[in-house]
Protein backbone atom coordinates (compact mmCIF):
# COMPACT_ATOMS: atom_id res chain seq x y z
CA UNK A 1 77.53 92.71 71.35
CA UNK A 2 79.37 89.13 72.12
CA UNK A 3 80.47 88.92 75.29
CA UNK A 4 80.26 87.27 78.61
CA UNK A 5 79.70 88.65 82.13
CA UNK A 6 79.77 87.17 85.43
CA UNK A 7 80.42 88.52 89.04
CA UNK A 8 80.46 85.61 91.35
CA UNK A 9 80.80 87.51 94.25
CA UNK A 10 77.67 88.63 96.74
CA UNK A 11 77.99 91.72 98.26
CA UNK A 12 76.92 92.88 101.17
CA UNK A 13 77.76 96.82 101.27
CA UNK A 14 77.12 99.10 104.28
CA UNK A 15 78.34 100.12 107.74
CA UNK A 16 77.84 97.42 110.21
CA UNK A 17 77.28 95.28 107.71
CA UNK A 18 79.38 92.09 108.95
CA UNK A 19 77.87 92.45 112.80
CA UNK A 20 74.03 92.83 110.96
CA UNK A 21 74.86 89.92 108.34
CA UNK A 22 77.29 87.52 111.20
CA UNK A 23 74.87 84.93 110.20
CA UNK A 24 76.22 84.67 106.41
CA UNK A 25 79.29 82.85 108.01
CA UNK A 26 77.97 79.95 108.95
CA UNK A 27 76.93 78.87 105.23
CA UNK A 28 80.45 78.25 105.14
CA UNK A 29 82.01 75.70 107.66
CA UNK A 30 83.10 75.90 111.51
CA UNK A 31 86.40 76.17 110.88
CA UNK A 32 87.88 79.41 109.40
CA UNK A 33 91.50 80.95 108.52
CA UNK A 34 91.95 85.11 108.72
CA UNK A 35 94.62 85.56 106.28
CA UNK A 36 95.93 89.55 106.75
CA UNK A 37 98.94 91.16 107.68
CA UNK A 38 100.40 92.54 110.24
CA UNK A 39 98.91 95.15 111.50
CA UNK A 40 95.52 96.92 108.90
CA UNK A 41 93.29 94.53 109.98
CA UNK A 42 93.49 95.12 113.85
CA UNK A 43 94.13 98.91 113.23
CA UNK A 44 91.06 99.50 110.64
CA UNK A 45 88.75 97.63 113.22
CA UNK A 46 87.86 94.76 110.77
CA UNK A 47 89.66 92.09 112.88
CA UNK A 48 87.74 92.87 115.93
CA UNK A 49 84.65 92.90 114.44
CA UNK A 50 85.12 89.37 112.14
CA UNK A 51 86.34 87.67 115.32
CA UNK A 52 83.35 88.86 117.20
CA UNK A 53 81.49 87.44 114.03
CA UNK A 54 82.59 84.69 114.49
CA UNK A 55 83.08 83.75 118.08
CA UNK A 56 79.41 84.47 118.52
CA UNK A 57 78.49 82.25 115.36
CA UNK A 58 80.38 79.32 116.93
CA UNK A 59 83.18 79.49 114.43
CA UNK A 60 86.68 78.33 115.37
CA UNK A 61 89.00 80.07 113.56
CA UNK A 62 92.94 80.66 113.63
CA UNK A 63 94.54 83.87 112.12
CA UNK A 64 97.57 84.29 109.62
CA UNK A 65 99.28 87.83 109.50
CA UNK A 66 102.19 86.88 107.98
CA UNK A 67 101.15 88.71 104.26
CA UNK A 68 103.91 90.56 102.74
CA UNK A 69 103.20 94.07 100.80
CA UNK A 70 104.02 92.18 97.96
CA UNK A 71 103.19 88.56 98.26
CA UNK A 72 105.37 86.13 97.05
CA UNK A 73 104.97 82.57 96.60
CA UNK A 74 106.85 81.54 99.02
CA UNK A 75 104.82 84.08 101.41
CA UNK A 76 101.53 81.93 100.19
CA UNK A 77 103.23 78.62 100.25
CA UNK A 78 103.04 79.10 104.10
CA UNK A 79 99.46 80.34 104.41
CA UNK A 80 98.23 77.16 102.53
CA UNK A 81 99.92 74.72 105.04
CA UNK A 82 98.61 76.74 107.81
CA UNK A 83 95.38 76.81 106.12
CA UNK A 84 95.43 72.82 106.06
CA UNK A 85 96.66 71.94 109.36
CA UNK A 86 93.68 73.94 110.83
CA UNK A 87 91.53 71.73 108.51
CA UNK A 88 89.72 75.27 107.53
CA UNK A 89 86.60 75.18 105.74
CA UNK A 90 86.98 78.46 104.59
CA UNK A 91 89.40 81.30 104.41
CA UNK A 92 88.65 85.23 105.03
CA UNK A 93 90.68 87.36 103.62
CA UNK A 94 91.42 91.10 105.69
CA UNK A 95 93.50 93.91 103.95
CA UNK A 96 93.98 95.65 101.17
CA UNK A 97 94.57 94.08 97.98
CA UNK A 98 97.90 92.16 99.07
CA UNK A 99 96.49 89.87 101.85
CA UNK A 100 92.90 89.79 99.81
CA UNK A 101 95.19 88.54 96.77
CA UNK A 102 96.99 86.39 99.00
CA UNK A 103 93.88 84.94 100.44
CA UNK A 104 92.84 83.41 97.04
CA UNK A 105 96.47 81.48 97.33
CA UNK A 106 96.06 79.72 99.82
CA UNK A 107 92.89 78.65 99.60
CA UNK A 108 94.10 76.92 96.44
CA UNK A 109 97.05 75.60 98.26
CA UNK A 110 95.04 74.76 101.26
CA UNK A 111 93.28 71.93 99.47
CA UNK A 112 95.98 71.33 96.61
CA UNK A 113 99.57 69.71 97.22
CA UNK A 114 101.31 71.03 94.66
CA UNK A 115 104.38 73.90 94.04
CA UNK A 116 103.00 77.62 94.59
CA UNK A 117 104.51 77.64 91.05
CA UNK A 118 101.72 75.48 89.34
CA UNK A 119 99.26 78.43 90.58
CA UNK A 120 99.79 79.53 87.16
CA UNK A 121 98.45 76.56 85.37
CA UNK A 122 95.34 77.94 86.91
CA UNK A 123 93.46 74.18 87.06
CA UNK A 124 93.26 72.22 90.39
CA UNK A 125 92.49 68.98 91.33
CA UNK A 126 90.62 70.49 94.07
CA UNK A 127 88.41 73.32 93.99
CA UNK A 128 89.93 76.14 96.16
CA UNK A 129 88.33 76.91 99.85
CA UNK A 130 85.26 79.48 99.72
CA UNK A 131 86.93 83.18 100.56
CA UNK A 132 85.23 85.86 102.44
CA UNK A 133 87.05 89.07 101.05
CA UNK A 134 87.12 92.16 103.36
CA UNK A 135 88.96 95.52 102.00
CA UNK A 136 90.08 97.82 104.13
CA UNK A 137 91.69 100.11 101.38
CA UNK A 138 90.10 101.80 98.06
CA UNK A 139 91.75 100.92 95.27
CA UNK A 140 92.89 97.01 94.26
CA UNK A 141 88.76 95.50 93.96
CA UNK A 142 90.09 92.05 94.94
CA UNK A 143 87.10 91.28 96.57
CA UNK A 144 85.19 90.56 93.50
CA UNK A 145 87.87 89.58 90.51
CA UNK A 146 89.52 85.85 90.68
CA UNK A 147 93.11 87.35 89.86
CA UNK A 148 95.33 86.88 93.09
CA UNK A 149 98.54 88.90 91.92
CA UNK A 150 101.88 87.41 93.49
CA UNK A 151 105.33 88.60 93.48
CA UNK A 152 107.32 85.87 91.04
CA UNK A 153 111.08 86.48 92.47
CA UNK A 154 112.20 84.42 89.81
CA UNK A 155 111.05 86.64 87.23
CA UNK A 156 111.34 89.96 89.23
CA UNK A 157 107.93 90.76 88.30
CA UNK A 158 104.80 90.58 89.57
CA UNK A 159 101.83 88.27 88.04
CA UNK A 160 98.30 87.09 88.50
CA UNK A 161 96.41 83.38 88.44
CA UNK A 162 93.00 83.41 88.84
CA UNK A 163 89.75 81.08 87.75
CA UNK A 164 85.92 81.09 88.21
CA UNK A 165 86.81 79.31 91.00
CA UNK A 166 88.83 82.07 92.78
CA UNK A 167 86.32 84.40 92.54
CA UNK A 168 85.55 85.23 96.78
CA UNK A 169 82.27 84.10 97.35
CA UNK A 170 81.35 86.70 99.59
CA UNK A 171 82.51 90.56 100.00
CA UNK A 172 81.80 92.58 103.27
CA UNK A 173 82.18 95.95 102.18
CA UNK A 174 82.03 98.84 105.26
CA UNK A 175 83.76 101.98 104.69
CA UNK A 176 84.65 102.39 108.25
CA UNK A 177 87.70 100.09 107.72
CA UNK A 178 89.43 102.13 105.50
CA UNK A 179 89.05 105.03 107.77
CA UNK A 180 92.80 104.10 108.86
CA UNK A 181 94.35 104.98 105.49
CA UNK A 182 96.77 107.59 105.55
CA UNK A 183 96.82 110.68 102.95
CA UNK A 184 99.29 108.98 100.86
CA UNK A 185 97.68 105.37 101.16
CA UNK A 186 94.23 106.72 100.39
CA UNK A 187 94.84 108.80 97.23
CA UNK A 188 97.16 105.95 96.08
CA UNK A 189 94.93 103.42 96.10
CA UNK A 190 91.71 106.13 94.68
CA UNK A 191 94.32 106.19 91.52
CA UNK A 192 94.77 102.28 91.69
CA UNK A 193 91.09 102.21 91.49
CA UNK A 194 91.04 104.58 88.76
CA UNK A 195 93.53 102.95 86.34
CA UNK A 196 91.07 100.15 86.34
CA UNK A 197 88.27 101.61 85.73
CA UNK A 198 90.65 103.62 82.84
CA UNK A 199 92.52 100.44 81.51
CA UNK A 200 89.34 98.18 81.34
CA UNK A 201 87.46 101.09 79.50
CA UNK A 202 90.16 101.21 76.83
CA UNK A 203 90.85 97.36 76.67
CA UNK A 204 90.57 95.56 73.46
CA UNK A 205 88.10 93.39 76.25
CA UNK A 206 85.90 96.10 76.65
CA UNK A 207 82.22 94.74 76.91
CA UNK A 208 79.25 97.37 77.00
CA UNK A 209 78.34 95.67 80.38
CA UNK A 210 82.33 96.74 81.59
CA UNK A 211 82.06 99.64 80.54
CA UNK A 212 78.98 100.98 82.37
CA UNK A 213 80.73 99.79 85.35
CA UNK A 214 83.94 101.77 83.92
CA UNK A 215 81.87 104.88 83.30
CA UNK A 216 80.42 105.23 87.27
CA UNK A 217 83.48 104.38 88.80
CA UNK A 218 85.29 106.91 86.78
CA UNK A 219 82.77 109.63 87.33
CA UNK A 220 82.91 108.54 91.10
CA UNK A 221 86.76 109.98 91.05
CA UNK A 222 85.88 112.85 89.43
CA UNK A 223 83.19 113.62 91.56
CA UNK A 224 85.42 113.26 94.84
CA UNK A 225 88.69 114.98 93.04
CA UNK A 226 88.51 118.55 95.32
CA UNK A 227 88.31 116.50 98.35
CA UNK A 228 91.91 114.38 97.48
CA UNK A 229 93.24 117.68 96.61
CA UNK A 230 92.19 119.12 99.74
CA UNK A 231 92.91 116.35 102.11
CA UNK A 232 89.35 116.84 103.43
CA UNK A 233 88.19 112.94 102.97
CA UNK A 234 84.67 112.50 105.16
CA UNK A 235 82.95 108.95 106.05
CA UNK A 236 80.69 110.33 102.39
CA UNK A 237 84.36 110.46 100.14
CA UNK A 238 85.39 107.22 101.52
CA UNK A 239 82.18 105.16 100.88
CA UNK A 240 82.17 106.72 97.25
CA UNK A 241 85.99 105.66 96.93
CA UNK A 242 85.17 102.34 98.39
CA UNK A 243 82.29 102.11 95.82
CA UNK A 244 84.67 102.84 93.12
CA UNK A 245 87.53 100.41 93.79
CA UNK A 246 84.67 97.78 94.16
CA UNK A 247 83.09 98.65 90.28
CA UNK A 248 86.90 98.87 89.05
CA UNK A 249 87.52 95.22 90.11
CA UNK A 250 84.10 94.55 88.19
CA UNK A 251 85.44 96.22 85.17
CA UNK A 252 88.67 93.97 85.39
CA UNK A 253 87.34 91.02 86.47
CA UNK A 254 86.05 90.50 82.48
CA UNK A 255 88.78 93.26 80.96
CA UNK A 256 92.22 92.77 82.74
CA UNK A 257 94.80 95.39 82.67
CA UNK A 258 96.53 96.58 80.13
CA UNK A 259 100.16 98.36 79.91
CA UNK A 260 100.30 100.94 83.02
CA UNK A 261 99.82 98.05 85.28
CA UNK A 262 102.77 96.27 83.14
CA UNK A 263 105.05 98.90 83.30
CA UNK A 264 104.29 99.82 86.99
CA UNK A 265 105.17 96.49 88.39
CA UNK A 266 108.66 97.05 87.52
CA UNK A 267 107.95 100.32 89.53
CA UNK A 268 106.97 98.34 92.73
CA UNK A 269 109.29 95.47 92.39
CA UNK A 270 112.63 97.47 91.68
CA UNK A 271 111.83 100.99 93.16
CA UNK A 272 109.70 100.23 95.97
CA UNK A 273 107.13 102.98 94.45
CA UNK A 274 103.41 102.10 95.91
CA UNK A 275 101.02 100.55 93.00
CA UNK A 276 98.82 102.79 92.77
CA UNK A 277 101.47 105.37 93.04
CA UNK A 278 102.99 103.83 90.07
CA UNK A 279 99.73 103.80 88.04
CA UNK A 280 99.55 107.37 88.54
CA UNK A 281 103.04 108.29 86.94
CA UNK A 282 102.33 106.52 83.83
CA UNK A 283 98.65 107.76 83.11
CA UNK A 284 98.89 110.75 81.59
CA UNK A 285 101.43 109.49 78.67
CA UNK A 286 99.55 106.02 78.58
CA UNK A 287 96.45 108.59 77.48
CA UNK A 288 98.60 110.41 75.31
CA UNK A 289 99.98 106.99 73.68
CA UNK A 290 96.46 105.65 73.04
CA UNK A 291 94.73 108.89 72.05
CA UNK A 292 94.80 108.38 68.16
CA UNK A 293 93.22 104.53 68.80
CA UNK A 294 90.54 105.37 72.24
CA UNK A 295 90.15 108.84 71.09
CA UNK A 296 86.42 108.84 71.63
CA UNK A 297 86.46 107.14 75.18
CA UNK A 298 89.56 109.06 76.20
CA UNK A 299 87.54 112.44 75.55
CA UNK A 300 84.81 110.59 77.32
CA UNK A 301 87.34 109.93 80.71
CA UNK A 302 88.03 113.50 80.39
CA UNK A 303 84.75 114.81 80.22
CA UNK A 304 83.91 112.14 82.95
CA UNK A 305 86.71 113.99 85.00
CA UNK A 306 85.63 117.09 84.48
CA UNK A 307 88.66 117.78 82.53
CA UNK A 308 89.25 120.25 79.69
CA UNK A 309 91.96 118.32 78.61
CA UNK A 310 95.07 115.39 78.88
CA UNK A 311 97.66 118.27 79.93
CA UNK A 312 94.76 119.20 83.16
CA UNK A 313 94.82 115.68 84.05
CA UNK A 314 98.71 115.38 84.01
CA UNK A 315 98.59 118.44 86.09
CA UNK A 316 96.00 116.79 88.79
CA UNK A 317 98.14 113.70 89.41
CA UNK A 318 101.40 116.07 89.74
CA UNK A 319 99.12 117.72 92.44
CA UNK A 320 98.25 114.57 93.82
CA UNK A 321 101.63 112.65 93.53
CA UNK A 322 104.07 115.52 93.74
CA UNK A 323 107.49 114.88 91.81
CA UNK A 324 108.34 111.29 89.94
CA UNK A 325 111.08 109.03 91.03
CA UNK A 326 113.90 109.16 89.17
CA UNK A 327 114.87 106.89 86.64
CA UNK A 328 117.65 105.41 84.37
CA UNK A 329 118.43 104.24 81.33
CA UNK A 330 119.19 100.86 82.43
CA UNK A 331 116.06 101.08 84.51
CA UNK A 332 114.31 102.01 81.43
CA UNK A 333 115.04 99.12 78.85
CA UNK A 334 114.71 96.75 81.84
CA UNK A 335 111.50 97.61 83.40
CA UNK A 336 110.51 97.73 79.16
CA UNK A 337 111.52 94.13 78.84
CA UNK A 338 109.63 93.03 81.48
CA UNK A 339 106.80 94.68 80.59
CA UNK A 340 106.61 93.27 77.71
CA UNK A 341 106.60 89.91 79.22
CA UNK A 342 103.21 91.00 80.59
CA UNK A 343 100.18 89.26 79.28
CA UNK A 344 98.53 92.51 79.82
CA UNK A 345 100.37 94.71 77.61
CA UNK A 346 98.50 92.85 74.81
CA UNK A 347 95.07 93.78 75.89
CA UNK A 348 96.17 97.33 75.00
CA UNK A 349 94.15 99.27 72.25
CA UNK A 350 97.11 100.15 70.05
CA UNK A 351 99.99 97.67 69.74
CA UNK A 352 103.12 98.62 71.74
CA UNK A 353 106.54 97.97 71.22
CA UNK A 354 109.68 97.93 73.67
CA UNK A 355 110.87 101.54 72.53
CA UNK A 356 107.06 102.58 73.30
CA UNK A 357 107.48 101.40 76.44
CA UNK A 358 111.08 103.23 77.36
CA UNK A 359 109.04 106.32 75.71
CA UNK A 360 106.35 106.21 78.01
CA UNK A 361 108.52 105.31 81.40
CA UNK A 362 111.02 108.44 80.17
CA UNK A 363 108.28 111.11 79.75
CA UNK A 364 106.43 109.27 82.80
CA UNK A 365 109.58 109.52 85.41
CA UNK A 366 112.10 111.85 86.71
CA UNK A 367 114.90 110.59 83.40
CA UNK A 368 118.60 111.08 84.95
């Protein structure tokens, strides 16, 4: 029973909620940058109402939409010396978990000359801008974790920084805005959301305060499963989905991720397969890898699920996902390698080894 919890982040949850709580803004500064990309942000309806926010709060603000997919550090680098020749006071970040990730960047780099690389040392001579985090998907739970998880084109791989300090100081959480998800996007980023609340309630960092918080959101999946399968997703589904990515950043916030997030970063970065997407294809054999070790709180997921079984659940994400991308056995030992590299792959409940890891991507993917 040693352990530490904090969630730094106030939420206000609801529709309407940034028109009925516009006032919030002001606490802080008059000068604000809207990092997003190119088009969610104006399309989900959340850009229209945070500039009406804050044109009638007497905010002047300027907007980046310049985020990648996959941020990079160069991508950031630019968003930071926007973000300091407006002079901002404070950042907003509008998206899903790539320009909300992004956000936490540049408000380090905003305030801090130094090389996007030196994110990583993850202490700054200035503390970072206050963010205003604002989700328009269901599945990353940026808006309350510190991690801000970049693309490192150096390393072909993706990986996080992240502090107290990072932590967005204020979440605006309507489910209206992620009315504009597609199919795909929507039960992508409901498995994205899943994983988390999966990987943090298997962690060697498991806390009992993480895992009540892993425990709803995973029920919360299993409760809306019939209407992914069925494609019939109401304003209800999406507020519970919304719900759930936001408890599954809780659960990582204190956890981290463990090894389907390290292997499926190889799956983004070198196959262009969606995250959540890639979280998906592993799960099943990451359950059957860690039975023996999580056997109890693997059951539990199940049962949670409404599952009879690991075999049911590989079925259901077949059903949801359709067939795997293919793979080969080049592919295999490098996407291993670098998963290995991952400091998340130790946070796994049974130690894995490089040949695990080309076990689990073989009986995961479509092996050629």
């Amino acid at each position: 029973m040693n352990y530490r919890f904090q969630i730094a982040t106030k939420v206000v949850f609801g529709k309407g909620c940034i028109t009925e709580n516009k006032e919030e803004l002001k606490k802080y500064g008059k000068r604000a940058v809207i990092v997003t990309g190119k088009t969610s942000a104006k399309t989900s309806g959340a850009l229209d109402d945070v500039s009406a926010a804050l044109n009638e709060s007497g905010i002047e603000y300027t907007i980046y939409n310049e985020i990648e997919n996959n941020p990079s550090l160069e991508n950031v680098k630019e968003g930071g010396k926007v973000a300091a020749a407006f002079g901002a006071d404070f950042i907003i970040g509008i998206g899903g978990g790539s320009p909300l990730d992004a956000s936490k960047a540049v408000a380090v780099l905003a305030v801090n000359d130094i090389d996007p690389i030196d994110l990583y040392k993850n202490s700054f001579n200035s503390k970072p801008l206050p963010i205003i985090a604002i989700p328009t998907t269901s599945g990353t739970g940026s808006e309350v974790t510190p991690y801000s998880i970049l693309t490192r084109n150096d390393m072909q791989t993706k990986m996080s920084f992240g502090n107290e300090d990072t932590f967005p100081r204020l979440a605006f959480m309507d489910a209206r805005y992620t009315e504009s998800m597609s199919y795909d996007v929507t039960v992508n980023t409901a498995i994205d959301a899943l994983s988390h609340a999966v990987e943090g309630y298997i962690s060697k960092r498991s806390t009992p305060m993480s895992d009540v918080f892993a425990r709803e959101a995973i029920e919360l999946f299993g409760k809306r499963i019939d209407n992914l399968v069925s494609n019939k997703i109401d304003y209800e589904t999406r507020e519970d989905l919304l719900y759930m990515s936001m408890l599954g950043g809780m659960v990582i916030a204190h956890t981290g991720t463990t090894i389907v997030h390290g292997l499926g970063y190889s799956l983004t970065y070198f196959k262009d397969i969606p995250h959540g997407r890639a979280n998906g294809l592993l799960m099943k054999e990451y359950f059957n890898f860690n039975y023996e070790a999580a056997k109890e709180k693997i059951d539990k997921i199940l049962k949670l699920l409404n599952m009879k079984d690991i075999e049911e659940f590989g079925a259901l994400m077949d059903k949801l996902l359709g067939k795997a991308e293919k793979v080969n056995d080049e592919e295999l030992y490098k996407f291993a390698s670098l998963a290995m590299k991952q400091r998340s792959t130790s946070f796994n409940i049974r130690s894995v080894s490089e040949d695990d890891m080309i076990y689990i991507l073989k009986k995961s993917l479509n092996h050629q």
